[in-house]
PDB file of N, CA and C in Angstrom:
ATOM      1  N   UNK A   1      32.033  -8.287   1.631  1.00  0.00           N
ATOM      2  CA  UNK A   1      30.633  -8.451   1.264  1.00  0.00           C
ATOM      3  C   UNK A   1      29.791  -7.438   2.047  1.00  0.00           C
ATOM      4  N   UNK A   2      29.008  -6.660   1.331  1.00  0.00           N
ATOM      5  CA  UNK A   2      28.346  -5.972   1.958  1.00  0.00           C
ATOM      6  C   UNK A   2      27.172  -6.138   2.974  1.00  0.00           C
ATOM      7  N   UNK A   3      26.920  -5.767   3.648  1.00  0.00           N
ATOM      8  CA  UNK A   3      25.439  -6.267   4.152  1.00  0.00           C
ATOM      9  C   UNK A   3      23.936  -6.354   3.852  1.00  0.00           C
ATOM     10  N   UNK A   4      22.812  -6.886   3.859  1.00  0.00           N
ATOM     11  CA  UNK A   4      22.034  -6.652   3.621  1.00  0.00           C
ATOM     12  C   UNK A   4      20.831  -5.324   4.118  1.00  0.00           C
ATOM     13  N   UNK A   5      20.026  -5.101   3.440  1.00  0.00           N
ATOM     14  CA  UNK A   5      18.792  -4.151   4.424  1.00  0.00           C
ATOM     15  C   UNK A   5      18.091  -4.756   4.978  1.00  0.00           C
ATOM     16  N   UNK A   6      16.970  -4.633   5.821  1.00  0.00           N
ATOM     17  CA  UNK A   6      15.923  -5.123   6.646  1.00  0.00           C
ATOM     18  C   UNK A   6      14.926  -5.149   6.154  1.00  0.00           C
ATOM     19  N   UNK A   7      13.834  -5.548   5.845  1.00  0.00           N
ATOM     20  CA  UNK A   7      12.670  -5.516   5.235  1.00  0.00           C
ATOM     21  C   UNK A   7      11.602  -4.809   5.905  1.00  0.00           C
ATOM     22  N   UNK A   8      10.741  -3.722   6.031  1.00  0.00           N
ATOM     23  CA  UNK A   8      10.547  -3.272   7.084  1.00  0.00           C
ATOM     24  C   UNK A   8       9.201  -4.013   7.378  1.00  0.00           C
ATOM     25  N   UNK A   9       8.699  -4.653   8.678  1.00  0.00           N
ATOM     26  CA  UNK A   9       7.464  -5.391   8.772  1.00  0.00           C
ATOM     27  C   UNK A   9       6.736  -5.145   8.118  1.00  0.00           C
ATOM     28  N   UNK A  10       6.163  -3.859   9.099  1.00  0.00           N
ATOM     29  CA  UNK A  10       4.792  -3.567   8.917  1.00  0.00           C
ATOM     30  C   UNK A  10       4.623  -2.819   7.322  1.00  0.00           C
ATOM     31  N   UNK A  11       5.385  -2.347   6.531  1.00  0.00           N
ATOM     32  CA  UNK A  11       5.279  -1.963   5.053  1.00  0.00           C
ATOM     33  C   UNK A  11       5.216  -3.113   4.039  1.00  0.00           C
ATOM     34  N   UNK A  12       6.049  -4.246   4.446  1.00  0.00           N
ATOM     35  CA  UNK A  12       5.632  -5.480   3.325  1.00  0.00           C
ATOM     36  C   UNK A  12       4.374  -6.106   3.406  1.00  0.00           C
ATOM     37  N   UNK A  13       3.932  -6.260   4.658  1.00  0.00           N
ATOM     38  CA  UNK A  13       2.591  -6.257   4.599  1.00  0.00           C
ATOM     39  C   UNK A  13       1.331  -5.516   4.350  1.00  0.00           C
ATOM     40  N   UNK A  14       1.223  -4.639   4.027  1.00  0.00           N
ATOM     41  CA  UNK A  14       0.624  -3.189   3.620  1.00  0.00           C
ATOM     42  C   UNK A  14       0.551  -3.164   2.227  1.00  0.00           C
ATOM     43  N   UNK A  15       1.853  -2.931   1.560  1.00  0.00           N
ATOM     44  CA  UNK A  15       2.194  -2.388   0.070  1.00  0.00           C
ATOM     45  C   UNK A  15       3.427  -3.411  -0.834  1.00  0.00           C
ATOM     46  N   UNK A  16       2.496  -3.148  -2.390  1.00  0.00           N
ATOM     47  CA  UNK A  16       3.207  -4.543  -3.048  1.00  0.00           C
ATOM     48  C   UNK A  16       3.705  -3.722  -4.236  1.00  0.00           C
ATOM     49  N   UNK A  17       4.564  -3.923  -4.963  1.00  0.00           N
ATOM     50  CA  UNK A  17       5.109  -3.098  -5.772  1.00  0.00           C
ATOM     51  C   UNK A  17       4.454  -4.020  -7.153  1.00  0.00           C
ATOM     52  N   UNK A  18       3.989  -3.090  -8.384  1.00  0.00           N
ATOM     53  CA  UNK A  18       3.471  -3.809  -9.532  1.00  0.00           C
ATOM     54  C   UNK A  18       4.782  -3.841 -10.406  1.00  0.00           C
ATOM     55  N   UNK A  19       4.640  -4.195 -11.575  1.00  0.00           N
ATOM     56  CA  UNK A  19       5.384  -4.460 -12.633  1.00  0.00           C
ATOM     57  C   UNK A  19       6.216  -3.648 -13.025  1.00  0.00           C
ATOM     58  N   UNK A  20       5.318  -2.394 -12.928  1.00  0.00           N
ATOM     59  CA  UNK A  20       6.346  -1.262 -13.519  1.00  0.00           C
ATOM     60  C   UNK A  20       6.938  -0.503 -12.328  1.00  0.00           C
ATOM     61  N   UNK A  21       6.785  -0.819 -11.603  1.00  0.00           N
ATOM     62  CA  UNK A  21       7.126  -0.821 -10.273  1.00  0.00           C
ATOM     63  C   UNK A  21       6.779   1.152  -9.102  1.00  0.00           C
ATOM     64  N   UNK A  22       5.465   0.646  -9.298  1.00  0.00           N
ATOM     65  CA  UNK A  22       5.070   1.787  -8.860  1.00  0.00           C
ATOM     66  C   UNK A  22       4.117   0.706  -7.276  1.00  0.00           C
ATOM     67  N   UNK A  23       4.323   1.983  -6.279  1.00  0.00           N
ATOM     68  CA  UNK A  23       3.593   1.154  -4.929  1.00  0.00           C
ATOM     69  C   UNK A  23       2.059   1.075  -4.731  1.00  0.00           C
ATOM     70  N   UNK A  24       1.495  -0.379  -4.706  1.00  0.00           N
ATOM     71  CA  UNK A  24       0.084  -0.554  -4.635  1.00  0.00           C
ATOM     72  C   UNK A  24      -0.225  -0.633  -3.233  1.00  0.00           C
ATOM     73  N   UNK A  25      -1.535   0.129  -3.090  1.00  0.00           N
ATOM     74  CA  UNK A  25      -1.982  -0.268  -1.224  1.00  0.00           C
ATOM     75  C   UNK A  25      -3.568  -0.678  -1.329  1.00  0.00           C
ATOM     76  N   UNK A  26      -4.076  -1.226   0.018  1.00  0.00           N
ATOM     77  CA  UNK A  26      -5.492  -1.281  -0.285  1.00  0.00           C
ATOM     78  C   UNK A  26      -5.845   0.009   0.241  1.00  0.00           C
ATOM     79  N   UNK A  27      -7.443   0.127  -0.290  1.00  0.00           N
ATOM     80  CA  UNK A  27      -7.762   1.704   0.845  1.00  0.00           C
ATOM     81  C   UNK A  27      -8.578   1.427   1.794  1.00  0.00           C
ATOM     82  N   UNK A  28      -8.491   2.617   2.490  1.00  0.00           N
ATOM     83  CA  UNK A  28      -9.017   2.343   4.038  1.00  0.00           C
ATOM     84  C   UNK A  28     -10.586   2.503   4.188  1.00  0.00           C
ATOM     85  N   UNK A  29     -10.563   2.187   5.475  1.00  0.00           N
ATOM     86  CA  UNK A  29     -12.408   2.598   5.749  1.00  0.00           C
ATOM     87  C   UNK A  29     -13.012   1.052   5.596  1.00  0.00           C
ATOM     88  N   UNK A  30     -12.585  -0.043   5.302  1.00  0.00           N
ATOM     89  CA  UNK A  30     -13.483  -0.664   4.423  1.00  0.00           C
ATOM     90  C   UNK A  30     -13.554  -2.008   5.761  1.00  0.00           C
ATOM     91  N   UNK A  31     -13.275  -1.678   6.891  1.00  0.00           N
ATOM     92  CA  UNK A  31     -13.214  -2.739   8.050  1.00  0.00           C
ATOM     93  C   UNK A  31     -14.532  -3.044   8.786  1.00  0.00           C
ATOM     94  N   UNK A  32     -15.334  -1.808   9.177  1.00  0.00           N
ATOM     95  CA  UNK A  32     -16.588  -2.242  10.040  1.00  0.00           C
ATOM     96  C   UNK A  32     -17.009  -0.930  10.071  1.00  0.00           C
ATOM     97  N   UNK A  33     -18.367  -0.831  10.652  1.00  0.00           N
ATOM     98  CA  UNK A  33     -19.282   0.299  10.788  1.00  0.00           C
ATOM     99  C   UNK A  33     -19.503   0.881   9.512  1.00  0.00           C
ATOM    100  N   UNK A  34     -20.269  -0.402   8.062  1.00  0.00           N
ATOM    101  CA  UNK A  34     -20.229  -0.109   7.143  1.00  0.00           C
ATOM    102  C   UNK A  34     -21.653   0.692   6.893  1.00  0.00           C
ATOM    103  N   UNK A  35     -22.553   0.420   7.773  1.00  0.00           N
ATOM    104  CA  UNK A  35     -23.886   1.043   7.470  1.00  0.00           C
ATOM    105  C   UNK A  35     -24.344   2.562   7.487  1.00  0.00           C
ATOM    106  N   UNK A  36     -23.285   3.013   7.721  1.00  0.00           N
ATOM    107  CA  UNK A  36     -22.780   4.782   7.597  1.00  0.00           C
ATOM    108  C   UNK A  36     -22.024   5.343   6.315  1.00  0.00           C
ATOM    109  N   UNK A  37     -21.967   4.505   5.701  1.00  0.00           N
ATOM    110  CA  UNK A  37     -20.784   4.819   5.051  1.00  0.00           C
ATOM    111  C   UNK A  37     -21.494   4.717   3.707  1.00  0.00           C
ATOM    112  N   UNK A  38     -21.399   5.665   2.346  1.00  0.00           N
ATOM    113  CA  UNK A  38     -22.430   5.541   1.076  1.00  0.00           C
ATOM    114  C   UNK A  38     -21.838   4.295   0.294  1.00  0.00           C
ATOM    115  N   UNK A  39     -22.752   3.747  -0.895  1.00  0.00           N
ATOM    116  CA  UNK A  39     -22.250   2.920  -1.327  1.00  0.00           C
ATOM    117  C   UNK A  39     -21.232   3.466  -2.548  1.00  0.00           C
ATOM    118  N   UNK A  40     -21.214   4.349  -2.742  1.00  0.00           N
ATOM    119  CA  UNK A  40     -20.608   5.191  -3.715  1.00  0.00           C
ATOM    120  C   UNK A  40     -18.974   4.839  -3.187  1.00  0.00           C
ATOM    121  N   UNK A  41     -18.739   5.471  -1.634  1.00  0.00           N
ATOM    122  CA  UNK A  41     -17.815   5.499  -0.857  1.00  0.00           C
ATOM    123  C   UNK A  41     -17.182   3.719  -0.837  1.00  0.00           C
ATOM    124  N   UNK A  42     -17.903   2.838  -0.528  1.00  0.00           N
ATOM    125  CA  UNK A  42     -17.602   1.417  -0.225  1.00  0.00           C
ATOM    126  C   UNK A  42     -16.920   1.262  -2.004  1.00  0.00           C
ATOM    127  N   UNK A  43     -17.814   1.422  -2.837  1.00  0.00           N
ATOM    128  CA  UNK A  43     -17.403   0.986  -4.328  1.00  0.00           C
ATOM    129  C   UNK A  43     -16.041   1.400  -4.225  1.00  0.00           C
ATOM    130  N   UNK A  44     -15.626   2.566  -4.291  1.00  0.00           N
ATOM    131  CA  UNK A  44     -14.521   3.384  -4.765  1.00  0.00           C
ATOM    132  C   UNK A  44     -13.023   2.401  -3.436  1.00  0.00           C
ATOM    133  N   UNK A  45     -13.582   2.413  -2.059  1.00  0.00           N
ATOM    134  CA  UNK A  45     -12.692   1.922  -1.409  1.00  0.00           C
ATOM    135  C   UNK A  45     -12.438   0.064  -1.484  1.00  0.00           C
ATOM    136  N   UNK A  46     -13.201  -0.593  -2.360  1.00  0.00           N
ATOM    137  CA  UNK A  46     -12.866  -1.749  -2.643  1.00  0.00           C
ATOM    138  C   UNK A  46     -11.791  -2.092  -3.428  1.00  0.00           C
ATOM    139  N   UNK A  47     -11.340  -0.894  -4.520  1.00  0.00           N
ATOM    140  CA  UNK A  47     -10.599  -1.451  -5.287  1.00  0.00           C
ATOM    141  C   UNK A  47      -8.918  -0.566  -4.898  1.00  0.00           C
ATOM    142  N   UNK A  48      -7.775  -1.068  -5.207  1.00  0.00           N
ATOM    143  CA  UNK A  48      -6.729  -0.963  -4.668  1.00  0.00           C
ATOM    144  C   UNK A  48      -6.307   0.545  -4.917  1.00  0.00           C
ATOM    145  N   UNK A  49      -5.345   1.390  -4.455  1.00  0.00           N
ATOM    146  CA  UNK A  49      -4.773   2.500  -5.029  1.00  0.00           C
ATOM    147  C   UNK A  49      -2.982   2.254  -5.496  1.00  0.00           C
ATOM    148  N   UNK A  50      -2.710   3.241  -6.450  1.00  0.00           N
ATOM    149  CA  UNK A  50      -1.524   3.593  -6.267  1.00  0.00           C
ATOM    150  C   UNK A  50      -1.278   4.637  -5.779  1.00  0.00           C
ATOM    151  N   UNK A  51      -0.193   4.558  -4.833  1.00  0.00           N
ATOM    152  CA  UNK A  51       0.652   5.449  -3.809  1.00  0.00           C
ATOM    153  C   UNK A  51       1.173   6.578  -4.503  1.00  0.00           C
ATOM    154  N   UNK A  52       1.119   8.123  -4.424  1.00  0.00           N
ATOM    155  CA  UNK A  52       1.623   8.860  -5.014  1.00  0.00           C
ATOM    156  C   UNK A  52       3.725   8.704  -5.115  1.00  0.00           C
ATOM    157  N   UNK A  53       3.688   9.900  -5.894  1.00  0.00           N
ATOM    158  CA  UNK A  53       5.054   9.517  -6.076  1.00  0.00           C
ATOM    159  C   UNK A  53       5.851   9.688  -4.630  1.00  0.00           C
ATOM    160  N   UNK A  54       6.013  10.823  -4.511  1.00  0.00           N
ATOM    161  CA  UNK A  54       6.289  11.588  -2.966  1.00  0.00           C
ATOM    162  C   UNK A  54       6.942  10.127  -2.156  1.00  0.00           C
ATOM    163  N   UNK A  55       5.257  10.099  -1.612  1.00  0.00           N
ATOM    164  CA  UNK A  55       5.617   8.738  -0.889  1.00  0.00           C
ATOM    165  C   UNK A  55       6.067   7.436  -1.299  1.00  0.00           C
ATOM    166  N   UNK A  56       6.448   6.768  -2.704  1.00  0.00           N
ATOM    167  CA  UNK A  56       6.619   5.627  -3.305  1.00  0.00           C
ATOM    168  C   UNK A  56       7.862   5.441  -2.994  1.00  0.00           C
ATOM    169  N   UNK A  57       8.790   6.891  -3.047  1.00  0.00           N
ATOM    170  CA  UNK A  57       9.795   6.835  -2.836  1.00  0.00           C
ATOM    171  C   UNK A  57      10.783   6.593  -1.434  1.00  0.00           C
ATOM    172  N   UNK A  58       9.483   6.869  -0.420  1.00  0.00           N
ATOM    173  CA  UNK A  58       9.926   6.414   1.011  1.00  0.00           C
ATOM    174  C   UNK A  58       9.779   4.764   1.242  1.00  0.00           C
ATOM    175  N   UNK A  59       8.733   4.868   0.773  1.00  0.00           N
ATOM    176  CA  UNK A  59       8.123   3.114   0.418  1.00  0.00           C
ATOM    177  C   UNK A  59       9.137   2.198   0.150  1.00  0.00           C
ATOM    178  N   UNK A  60      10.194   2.469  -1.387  1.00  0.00           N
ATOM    179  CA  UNK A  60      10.685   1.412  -1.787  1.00  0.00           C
ATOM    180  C   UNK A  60      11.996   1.409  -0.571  1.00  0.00           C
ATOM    181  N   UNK A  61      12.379   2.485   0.198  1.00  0.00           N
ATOM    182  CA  UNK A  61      13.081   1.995   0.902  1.00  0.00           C
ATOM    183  C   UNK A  61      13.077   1.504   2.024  1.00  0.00           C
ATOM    184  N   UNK A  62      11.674   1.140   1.980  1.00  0.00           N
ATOM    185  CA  UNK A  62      11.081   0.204   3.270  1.00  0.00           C
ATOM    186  C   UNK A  62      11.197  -1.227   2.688  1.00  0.00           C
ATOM    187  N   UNK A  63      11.067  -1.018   1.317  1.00  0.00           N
ATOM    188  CA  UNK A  63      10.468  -2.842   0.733  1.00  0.00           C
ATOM    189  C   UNK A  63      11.652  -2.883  -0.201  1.00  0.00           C
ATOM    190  N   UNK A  64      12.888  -3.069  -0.075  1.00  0.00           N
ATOM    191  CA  UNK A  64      13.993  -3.438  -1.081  1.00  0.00           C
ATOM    192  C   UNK A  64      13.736  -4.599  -1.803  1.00  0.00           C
ATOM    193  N   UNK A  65      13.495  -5.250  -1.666  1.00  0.00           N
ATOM    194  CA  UNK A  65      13.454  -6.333  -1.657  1.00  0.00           C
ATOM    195  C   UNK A  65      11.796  -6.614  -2.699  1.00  0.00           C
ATOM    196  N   UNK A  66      10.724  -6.320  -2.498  1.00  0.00           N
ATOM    197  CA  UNK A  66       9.912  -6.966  -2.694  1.00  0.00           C
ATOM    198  C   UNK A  66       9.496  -6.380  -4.423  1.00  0.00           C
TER     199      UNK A  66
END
């Protein structure tokens, strides 16, 4: 029987894989010291991204599993 992989912490918590199985993240910036920041900028960083390919592919072998 073979062994299993590890799940890597800090990436399952971060990034969730969708349906078609491409890697979703939230975006950044959006924690504190919002009164600097345009609302243009806040809009755009509220809503989630997908992860380019490049990196999706380092990704899924952080998150086998998920």
């Amino acid at each position: 029987m073979g062994n299993k992989m590890k799940t890597h912490s800090g990436a399952k918590k971060r990034f969730k894989l969708t349906g078609t199985g491409k890697v979703k993240y939230k975006q950044a910036k959006m924690r504190h010291i919002m009164t600097k920041k345009s609302q243009s900028m806040k809009r755009k960083a509220r809503k989630g991204a997908i992860l380019n390919a490049t990196d999706s592919v380092r990704m899924k072998l952080l998150i086998p599993y998920a």
